[in-house]
PDB file of N, CA and C in Angstrom:
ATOM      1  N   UNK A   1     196.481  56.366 156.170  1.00  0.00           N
ATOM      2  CA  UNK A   1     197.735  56.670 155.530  1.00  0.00           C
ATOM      3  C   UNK A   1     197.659  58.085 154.987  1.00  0.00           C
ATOM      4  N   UNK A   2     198.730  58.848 155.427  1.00  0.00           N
ATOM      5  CA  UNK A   2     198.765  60.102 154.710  1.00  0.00           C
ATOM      6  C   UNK A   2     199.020  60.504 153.375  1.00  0.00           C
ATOM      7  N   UNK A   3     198.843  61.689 152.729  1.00  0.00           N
ATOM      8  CA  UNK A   3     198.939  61.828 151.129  1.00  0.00           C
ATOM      9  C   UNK A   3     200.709  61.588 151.291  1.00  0.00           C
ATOM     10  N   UNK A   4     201.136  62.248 152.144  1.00  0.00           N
ATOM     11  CA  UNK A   4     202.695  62.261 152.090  1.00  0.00           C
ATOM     12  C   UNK A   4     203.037  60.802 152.090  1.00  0.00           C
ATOM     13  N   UNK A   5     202.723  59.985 152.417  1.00  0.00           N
ATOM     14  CA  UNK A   5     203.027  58.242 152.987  1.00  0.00           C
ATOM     15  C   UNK A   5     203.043  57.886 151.512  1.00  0.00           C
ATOM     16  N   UNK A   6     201.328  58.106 150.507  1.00  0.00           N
ATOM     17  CA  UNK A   6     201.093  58.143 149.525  1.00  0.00           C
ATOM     18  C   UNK A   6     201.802  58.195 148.487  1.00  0.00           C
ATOM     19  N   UNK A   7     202.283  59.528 148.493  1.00  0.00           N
ATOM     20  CA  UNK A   7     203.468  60.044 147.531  1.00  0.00           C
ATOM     21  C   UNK A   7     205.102  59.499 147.337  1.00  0.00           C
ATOM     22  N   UNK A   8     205.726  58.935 148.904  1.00  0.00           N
ATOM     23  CA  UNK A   8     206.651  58.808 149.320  1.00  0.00           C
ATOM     24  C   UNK A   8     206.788  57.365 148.495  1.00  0.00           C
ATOM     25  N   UNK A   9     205.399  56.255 148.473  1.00  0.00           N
ATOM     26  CA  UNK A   9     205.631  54.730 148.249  1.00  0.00           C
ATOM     27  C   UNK A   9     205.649  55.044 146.516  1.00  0.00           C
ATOM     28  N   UNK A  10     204.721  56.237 145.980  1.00  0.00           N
ATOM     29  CA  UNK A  10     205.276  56.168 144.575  1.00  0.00           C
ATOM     30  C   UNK A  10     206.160  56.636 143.813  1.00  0.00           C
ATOM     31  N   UNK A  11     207.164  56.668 144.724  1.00  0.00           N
ATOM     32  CA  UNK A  11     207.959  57.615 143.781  1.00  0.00           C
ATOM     33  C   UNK A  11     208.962  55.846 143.590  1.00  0.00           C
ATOM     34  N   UNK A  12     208.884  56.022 142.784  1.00  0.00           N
ATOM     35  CA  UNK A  12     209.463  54.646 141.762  1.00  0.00           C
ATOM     36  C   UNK A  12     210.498  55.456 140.568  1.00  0.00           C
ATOM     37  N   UNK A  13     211.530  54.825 140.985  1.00  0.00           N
ATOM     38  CA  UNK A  13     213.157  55.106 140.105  1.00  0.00           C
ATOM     39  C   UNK A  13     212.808  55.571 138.883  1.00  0.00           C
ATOM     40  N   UNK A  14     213.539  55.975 138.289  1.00  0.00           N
ATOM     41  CA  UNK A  14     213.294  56.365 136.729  1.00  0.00           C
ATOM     42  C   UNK A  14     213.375  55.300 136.192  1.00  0.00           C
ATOM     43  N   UNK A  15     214.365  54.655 136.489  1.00  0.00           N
ATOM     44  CA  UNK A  15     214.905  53.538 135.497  1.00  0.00           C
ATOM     45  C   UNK A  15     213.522  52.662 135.409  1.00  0.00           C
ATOM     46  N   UNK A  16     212.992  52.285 136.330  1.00  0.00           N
ATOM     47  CA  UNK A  16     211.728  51.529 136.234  1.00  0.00           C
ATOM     48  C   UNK A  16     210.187  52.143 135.993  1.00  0.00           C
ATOM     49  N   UNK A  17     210.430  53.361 135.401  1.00  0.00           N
ATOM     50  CA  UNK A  17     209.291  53.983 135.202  1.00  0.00           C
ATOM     51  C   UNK A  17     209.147  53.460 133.435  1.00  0.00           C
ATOM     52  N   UNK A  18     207.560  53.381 133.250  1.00  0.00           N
ATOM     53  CA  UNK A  18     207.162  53.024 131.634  1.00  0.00           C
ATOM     54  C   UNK A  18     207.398  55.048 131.329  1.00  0.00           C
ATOM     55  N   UNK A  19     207.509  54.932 129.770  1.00  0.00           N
ATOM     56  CA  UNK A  19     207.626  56.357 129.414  1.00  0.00           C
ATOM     57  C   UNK A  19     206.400  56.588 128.671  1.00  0.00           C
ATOM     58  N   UNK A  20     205.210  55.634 129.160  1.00  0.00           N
ATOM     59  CA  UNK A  20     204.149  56.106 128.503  1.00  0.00           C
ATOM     60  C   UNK A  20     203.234  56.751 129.694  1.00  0.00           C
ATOM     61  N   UNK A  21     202.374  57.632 129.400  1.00  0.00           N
ATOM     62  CA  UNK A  21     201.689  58.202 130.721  1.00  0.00           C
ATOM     63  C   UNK A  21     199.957  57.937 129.973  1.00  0.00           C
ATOM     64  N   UNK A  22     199.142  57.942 131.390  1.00  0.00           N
ATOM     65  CA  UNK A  22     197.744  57.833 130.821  1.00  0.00           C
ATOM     66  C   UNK A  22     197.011  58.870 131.536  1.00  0.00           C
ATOM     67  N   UNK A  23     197.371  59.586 131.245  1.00  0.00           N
ATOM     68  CA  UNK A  23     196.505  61.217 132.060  1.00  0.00           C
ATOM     69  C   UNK A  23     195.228  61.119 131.868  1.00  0.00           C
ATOM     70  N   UNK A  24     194.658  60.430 130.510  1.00  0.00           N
ATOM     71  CA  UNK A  24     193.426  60.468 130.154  1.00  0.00           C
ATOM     72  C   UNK A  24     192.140  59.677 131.403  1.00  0.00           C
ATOM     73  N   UNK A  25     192.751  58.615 131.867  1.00  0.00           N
ATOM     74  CA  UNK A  25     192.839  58.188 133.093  1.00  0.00           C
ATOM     75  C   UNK A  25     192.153  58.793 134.432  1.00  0.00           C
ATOM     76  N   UNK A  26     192.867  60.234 134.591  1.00  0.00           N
ATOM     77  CA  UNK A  26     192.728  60.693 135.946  1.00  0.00           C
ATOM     78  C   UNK A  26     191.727  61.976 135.871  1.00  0.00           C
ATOM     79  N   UNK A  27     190.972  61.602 137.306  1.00  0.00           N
ATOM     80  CA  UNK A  27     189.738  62.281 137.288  1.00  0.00           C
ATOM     81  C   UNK A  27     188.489  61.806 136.701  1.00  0.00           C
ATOM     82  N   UNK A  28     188.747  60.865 136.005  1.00  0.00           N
ATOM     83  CA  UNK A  28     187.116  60.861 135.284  1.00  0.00           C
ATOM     84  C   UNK A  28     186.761  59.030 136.061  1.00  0.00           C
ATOM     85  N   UNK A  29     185.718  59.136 136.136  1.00  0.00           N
ATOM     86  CA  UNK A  29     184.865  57.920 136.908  1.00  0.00           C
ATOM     87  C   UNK A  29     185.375  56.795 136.161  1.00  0.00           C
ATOM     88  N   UNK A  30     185.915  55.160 137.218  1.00  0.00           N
ATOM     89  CA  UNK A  30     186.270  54.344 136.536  1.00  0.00           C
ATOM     90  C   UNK A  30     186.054  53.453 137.218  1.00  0.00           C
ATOM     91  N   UNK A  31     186.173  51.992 136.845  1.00  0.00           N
ATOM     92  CA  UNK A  31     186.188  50.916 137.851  1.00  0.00           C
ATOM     93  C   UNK A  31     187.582  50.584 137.405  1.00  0.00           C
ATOM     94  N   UNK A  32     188.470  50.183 139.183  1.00  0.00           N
ATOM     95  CA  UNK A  32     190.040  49.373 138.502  1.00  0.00           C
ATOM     96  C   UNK A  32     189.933  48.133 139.018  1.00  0.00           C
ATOM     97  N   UNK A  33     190.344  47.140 138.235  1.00  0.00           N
ATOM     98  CA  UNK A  33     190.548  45.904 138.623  1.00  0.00           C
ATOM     99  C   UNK A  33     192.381  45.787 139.277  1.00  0.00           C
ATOM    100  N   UNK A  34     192.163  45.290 140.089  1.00  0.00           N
ATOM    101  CA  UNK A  34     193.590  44.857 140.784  1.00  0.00           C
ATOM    102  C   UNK A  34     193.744  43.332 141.269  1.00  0.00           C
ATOM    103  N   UNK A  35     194.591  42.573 141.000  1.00  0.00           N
ATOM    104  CA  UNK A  35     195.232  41.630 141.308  1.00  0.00           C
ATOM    105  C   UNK A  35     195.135  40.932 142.521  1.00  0.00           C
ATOM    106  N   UNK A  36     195.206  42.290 143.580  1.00  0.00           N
ATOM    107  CA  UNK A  36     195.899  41.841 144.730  1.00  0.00           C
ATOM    108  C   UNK A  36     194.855  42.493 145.747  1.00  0.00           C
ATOM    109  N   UNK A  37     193.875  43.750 145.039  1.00  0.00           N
ATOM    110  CA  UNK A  37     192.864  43.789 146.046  1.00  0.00           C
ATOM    111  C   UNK A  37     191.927  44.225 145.849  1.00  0.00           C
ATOM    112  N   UNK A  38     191.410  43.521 144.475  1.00  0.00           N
ATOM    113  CA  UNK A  38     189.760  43.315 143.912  1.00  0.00           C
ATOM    114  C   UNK A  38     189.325  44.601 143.365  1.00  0.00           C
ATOM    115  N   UNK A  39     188.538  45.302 143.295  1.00  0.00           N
ATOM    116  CA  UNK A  39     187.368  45.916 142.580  1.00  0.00           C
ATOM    117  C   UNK A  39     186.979  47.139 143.357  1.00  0.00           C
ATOM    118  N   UNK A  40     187.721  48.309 142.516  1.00  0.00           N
ATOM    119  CA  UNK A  40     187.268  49.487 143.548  1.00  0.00           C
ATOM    120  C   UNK A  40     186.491  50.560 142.086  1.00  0.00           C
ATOM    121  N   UNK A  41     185.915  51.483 142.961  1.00  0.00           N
ATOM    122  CA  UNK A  41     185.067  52.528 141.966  1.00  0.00           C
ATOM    123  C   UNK A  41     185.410  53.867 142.047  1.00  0.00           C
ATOM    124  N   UNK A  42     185.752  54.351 141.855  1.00  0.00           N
ATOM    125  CA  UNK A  42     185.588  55.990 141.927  1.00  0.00           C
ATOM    126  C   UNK A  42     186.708  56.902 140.550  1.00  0.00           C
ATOM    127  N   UNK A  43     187.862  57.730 141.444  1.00  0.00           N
ATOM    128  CA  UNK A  43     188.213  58.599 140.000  1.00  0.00           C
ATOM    129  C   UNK A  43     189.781  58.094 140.287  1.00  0.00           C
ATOM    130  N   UNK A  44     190.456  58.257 139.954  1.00  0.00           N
ATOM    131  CA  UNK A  44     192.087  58.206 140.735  1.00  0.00           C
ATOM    132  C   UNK A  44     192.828  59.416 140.281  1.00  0.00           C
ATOM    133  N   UNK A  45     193.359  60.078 141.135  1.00  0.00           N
ATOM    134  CA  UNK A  45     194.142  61.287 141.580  1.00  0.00           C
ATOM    135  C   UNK A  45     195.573  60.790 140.910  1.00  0.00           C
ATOM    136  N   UNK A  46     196.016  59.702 141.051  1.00  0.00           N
ATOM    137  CA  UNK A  46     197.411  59.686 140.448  1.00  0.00           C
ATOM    138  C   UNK A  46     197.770  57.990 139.748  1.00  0.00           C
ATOM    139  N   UNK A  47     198.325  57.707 138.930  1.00  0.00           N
ATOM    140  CA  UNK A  47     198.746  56.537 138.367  1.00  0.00           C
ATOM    141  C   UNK A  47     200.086  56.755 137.997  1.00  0.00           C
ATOM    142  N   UNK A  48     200.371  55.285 138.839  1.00  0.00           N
ATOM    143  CA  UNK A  48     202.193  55.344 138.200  1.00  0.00           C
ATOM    144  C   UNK A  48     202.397  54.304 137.471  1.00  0.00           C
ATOM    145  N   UNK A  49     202.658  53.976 136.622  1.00  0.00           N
ATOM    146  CA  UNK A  49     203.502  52.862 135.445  1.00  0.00           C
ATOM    147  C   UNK A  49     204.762  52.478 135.971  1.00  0.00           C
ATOM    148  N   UNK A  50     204.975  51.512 136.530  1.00  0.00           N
ATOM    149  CA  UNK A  50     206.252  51.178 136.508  1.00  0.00           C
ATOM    150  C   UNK A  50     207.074  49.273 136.007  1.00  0.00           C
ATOM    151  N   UNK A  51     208.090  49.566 135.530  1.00  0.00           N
ATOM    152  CA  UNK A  51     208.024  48.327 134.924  1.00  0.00           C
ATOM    153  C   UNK A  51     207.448  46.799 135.428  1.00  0.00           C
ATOM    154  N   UNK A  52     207.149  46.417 136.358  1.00  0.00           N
ATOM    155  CA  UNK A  52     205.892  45.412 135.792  1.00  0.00           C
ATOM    156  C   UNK A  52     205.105  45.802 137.051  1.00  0.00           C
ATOM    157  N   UNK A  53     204.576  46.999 137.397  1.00  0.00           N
ATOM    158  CA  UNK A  53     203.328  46.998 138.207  1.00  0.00           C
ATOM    159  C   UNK A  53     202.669  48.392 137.598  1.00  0.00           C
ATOM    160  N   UNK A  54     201.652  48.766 137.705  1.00  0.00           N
ATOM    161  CA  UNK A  54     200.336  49.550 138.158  1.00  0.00           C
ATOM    162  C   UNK A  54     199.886  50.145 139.221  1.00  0.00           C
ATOM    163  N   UNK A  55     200.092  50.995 139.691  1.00  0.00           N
ATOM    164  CA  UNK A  55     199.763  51.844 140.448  1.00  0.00           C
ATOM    165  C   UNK A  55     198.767  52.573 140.720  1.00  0.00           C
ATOM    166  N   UNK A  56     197.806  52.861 141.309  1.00  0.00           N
ATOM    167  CA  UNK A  56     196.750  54.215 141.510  1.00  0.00           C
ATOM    168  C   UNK A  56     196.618  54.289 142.486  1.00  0.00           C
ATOM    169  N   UNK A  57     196.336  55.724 143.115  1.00  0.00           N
ATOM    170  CA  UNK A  57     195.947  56.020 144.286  1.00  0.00           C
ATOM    171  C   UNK A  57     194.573  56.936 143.725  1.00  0.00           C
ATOM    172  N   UNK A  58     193.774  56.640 144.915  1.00  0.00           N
ATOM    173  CA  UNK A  58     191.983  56.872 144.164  1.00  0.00           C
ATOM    174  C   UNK A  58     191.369  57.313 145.377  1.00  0.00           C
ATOM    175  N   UNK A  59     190.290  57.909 145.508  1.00  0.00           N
ATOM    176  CA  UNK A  59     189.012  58.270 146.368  1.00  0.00           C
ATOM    177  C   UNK A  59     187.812  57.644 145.025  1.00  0.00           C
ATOM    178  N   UNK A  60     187.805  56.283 146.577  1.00  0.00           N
ATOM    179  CA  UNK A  60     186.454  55.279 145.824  1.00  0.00           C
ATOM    180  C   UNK A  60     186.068  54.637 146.900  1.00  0.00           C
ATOM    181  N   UNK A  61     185.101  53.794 146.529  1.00  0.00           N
ATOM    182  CA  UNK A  61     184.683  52.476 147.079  1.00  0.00           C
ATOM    183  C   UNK A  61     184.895  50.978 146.553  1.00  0.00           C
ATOM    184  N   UNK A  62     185.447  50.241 147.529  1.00  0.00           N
ATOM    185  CA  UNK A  62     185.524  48.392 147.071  1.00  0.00           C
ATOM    186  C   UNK A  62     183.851  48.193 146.805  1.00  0.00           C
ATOM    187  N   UNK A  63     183.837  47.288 145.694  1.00  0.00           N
ATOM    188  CA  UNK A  63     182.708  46.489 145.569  1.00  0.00           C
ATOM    189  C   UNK A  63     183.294  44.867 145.752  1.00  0.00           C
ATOM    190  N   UNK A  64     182.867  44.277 147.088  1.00  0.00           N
ATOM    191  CA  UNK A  64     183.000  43.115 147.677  1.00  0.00           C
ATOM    192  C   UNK A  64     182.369  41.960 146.971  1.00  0.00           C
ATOM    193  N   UNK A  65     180.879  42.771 146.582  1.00  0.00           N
ATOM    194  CA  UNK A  65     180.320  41.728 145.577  1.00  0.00           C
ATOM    195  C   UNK A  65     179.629  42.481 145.053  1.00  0.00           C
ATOM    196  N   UNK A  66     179.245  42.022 143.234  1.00  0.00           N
ATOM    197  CA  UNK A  66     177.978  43.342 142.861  1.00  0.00           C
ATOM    198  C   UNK A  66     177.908  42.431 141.797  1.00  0.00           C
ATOM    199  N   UNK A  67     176.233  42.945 141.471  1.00  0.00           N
ATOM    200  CA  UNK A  67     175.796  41.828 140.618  1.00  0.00           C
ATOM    201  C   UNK A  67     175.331  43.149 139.163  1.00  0.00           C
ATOM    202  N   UNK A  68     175.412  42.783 138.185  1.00  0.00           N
ATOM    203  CA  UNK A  68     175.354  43.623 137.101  1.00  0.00           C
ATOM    204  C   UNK A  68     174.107  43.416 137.041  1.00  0.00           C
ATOM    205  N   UNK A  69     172.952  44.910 136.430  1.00  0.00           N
ATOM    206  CA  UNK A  69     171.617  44.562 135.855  1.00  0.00           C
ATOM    207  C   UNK A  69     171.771  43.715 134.495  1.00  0.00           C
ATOM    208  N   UNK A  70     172.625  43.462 133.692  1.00  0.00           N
ATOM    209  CA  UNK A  70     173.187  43.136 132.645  1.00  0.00           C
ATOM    210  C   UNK A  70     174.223  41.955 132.390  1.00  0.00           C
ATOM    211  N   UNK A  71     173.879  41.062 132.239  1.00  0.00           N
ATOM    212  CA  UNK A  71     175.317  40.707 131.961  1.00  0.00           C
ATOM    213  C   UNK A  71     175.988  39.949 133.100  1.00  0.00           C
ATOM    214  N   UNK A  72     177.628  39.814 133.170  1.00  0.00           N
ATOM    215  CA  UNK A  72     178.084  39.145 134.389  1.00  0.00           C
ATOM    216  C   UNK A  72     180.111  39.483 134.301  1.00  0.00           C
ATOM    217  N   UNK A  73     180.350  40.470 133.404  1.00  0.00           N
ATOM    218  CA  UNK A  73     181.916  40.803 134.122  1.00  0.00           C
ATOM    219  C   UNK A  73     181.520  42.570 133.709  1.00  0.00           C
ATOM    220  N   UNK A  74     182.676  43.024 134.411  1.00  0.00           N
ATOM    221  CA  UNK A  74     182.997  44.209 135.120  1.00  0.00           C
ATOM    222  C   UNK A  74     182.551  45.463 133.710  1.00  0.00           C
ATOM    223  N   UNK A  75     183.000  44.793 132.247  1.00  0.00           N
ATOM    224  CA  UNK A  75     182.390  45.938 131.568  1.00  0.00           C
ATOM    225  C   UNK A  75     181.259  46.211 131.350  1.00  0.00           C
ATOM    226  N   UNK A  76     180.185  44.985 131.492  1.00  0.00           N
ATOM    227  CA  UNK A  76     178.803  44.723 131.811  1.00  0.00           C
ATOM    228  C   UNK A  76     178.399  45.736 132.654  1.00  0.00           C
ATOM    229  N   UNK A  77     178.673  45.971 133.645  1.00  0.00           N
ATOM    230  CA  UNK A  77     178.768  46.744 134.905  1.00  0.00           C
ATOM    231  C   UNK A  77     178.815  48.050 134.593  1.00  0.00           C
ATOM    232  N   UNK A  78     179.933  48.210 134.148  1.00  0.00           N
ATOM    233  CA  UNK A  78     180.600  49.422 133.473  1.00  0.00           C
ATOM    234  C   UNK A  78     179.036  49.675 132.034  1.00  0.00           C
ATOM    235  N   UNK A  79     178.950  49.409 131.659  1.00  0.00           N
ATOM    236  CA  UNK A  79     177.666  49.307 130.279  1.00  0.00           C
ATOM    237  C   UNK A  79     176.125  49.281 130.778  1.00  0.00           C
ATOM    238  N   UNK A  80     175.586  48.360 131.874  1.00  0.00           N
ATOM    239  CA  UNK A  80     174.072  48.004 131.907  1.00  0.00           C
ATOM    240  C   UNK A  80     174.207  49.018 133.238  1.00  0.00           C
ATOM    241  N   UNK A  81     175.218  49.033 134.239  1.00  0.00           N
ATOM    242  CA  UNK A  81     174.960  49.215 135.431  1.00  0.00           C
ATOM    243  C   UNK A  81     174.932  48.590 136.533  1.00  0.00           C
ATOM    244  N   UNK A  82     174.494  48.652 137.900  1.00  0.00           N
ATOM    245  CA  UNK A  82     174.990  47.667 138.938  1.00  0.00           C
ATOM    246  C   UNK A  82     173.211  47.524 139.401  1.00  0.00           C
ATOM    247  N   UNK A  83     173.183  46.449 139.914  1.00  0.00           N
ATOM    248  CA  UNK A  83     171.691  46.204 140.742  1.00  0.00           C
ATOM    249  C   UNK A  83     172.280  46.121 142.525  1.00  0.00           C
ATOM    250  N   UNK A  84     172.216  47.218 142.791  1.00  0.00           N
ATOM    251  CA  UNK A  84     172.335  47.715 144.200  1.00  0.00           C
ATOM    252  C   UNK A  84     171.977  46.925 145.763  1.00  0.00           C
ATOM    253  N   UNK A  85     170.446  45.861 144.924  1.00  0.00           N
ATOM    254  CA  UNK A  85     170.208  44.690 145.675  1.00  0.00           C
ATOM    255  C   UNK A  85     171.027  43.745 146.227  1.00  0.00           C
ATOM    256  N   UNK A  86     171.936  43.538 144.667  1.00  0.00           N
ATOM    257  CA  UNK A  86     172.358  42.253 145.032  1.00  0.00           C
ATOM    258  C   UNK A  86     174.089  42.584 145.537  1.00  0.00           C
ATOM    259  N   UNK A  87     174.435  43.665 145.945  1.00  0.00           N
ATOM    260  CA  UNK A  87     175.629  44.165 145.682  1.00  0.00           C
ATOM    261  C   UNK A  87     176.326  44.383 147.266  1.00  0.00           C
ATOM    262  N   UNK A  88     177.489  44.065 147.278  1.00  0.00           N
ATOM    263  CA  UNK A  88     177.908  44.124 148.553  1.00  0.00           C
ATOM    264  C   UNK A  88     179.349  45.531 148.427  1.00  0.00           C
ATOM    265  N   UNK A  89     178.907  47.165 148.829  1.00  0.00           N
ATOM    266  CA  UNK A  89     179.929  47.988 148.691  1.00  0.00           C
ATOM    267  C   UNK A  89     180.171  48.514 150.212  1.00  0.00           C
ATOM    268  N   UNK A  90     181.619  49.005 149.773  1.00  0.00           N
ATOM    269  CA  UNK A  90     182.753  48.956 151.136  1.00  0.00           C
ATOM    270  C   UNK A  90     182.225  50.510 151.534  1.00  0.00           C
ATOM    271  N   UNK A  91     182.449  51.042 152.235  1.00  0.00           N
ATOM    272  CA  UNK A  91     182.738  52.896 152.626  1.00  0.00           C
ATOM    273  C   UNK A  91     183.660  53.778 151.519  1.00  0.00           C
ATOM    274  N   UNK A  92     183.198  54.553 151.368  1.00  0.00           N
ATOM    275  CA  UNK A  92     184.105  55.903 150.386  1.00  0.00           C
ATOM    276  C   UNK A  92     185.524  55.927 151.360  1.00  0.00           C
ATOM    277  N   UNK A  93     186.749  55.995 150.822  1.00  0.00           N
ATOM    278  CA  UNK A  93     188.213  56.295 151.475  1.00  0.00           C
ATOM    279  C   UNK A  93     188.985  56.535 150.462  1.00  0.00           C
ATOM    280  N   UNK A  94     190.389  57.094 150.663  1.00  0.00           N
ATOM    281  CA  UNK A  94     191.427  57.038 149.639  1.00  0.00           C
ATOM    282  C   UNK A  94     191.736  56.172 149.768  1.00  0.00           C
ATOM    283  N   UNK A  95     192.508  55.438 148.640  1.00  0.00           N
ATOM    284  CA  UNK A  95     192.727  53.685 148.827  1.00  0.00           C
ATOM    285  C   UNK A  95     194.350  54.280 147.894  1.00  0.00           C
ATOM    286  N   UNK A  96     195.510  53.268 148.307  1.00  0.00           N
ATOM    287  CA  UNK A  96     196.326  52.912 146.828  1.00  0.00           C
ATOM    288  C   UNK A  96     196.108  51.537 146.673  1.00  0.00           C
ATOM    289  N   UNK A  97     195.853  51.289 145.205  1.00  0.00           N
ATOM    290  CA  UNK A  97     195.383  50.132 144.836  1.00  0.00           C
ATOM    291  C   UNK A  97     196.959  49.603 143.728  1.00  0.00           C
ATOM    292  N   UNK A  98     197.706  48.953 144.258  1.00  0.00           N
ATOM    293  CA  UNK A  98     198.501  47.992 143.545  1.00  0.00           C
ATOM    294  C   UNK A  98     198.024  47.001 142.710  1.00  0.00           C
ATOM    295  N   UNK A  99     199.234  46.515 141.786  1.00  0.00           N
ATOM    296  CA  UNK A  99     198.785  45.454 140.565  1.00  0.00           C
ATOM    297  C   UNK A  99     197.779  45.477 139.810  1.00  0.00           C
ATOM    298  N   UNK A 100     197.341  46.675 140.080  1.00  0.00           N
ATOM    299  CA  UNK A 100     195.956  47.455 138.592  1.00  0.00           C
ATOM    300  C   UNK A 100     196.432  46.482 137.421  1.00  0.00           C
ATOM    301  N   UNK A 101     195.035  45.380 136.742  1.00  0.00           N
ATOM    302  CA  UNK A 101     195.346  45.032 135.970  1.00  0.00           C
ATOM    303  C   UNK A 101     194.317  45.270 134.688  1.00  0.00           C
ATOM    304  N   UNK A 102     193.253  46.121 134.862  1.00  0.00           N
ATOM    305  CA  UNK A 102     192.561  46.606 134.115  1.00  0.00           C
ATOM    306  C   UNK A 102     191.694  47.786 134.821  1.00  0.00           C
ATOM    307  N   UNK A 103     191.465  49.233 133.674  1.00  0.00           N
ATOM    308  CA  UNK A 103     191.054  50.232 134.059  1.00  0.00           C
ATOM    309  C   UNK A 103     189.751  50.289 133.259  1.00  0.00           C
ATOM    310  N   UNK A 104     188.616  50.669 133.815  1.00  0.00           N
ATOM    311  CA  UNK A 104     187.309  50.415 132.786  1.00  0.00           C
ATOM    312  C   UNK A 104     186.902  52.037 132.933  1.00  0.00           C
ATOM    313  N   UNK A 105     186.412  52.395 132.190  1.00  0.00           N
ATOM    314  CA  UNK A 105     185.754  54.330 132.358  1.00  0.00           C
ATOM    315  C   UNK A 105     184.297  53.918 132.240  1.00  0.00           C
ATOM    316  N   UNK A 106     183.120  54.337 133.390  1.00  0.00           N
ATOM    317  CA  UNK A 106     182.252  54.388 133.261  1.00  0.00           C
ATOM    318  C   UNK A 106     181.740  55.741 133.613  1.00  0.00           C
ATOM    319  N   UNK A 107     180.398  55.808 133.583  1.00  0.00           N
ATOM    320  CA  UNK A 107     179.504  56.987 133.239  1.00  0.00           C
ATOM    321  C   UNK A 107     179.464  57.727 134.388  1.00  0.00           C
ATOM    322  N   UNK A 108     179.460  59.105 134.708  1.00  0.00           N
ATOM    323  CA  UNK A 108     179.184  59.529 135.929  1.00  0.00           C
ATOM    324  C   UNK A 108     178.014  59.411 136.910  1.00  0.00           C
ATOM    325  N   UNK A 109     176.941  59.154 136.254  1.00  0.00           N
ATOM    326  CA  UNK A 109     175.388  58.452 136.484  1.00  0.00           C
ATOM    327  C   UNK A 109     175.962  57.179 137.660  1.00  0.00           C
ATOM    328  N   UNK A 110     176.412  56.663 136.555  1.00  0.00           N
ATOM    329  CA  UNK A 110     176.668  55.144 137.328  1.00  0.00           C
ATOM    330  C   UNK A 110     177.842  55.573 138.726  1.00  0.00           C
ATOM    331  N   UNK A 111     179.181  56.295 138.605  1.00  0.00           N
ATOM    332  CA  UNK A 111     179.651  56.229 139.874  1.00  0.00           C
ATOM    333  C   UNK A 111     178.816  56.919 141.014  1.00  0.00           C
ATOM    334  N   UNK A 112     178.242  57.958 140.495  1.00  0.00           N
ATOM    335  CA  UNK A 112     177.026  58.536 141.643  1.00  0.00           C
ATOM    336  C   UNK A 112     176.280  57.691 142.370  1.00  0.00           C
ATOM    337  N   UNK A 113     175.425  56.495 141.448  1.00  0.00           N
ATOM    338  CA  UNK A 113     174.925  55.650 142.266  1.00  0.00           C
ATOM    339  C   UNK A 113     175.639  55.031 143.319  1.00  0.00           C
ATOM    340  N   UNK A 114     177.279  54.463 142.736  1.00  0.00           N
ATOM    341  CA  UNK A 114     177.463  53.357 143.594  1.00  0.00           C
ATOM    342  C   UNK A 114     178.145  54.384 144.456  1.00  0.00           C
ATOM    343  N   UNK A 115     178.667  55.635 144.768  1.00  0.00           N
ATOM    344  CA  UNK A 115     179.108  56.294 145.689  1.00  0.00           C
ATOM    345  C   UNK A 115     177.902  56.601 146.536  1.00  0.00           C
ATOM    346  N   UNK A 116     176.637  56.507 146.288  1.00  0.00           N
ATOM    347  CA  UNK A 116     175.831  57.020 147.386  1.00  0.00           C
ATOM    348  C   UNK A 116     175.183  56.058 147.522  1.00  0.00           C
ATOM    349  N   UNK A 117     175.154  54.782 147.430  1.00  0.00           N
ATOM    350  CA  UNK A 117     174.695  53.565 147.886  1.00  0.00           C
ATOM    351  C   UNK A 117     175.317  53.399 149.211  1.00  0.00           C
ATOM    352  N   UNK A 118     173.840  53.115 149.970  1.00  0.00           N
ATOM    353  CA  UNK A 118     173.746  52.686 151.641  1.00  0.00           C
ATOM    354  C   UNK A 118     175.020  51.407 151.801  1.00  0.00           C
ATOM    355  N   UNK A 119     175.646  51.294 152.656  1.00  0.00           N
ATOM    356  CA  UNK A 119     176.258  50.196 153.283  1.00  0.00           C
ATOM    357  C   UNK A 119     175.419  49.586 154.129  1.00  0.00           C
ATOM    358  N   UNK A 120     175.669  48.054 153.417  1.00  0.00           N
ATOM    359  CA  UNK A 120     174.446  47.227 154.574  1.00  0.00           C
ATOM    360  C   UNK A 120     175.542  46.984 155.541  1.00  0.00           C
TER     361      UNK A 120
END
């Protein structure tokens, strides 16, 4: 999908836009949880608010399965780190990830790892 394809699906009405923005958000390393298509890692380039969805478009990787050194949900992850063993991650791509229902900020340490972790 192109950035233009990208741009074209977010442009969402005014009327249904939230008037709060989260800039703080973009660029810096995160894990997003989504609804509708699980668990991706990296930074996101753009987030749209719109009245009842979530938006991002990102350069990351899906984690299919990943097991925390720590712990056992996503801020765990986000906090102890990932054990790479037990972890099942997708290929680096731009993704748009719909129904974002939680945004976690982790460490740049940690997205380095899971961005340069081998695909089995």
């Amino acid at each position: 999908m192109s950035t233009e394809t990208f741009d074209e699906f977010l442009e969402i009405p005014v009327e249904l836009m939230s008037t709060e923005t989260f800039d703080e958000f973009l660029e810096i390393p995160v894990i997003v949880r989504s609804s509708a298509s699980g668990v991706h890692v990296g930074r996101i380039s753009k987030l749209v608010v719109g009245d009842t969805r979530v938006t991002v478009r990102m350069v990351g990787r899906r984690l299919w399965q990943c097991q925390c050194v720590k712990g056992v949900s996503l801020t765990d992850l986000a906090v102890y780190g990932i054990d790479l063993s037990q972890s099942r991650i997708s290929a680096e791509a731009e993704v748009l990830v719909t129904d974002v229902c939680e945004i976690i900020t982790i460490a740049d340490d940690l997205l380095d790892e899971i961005i340069g972790a081998d695909i089995p």
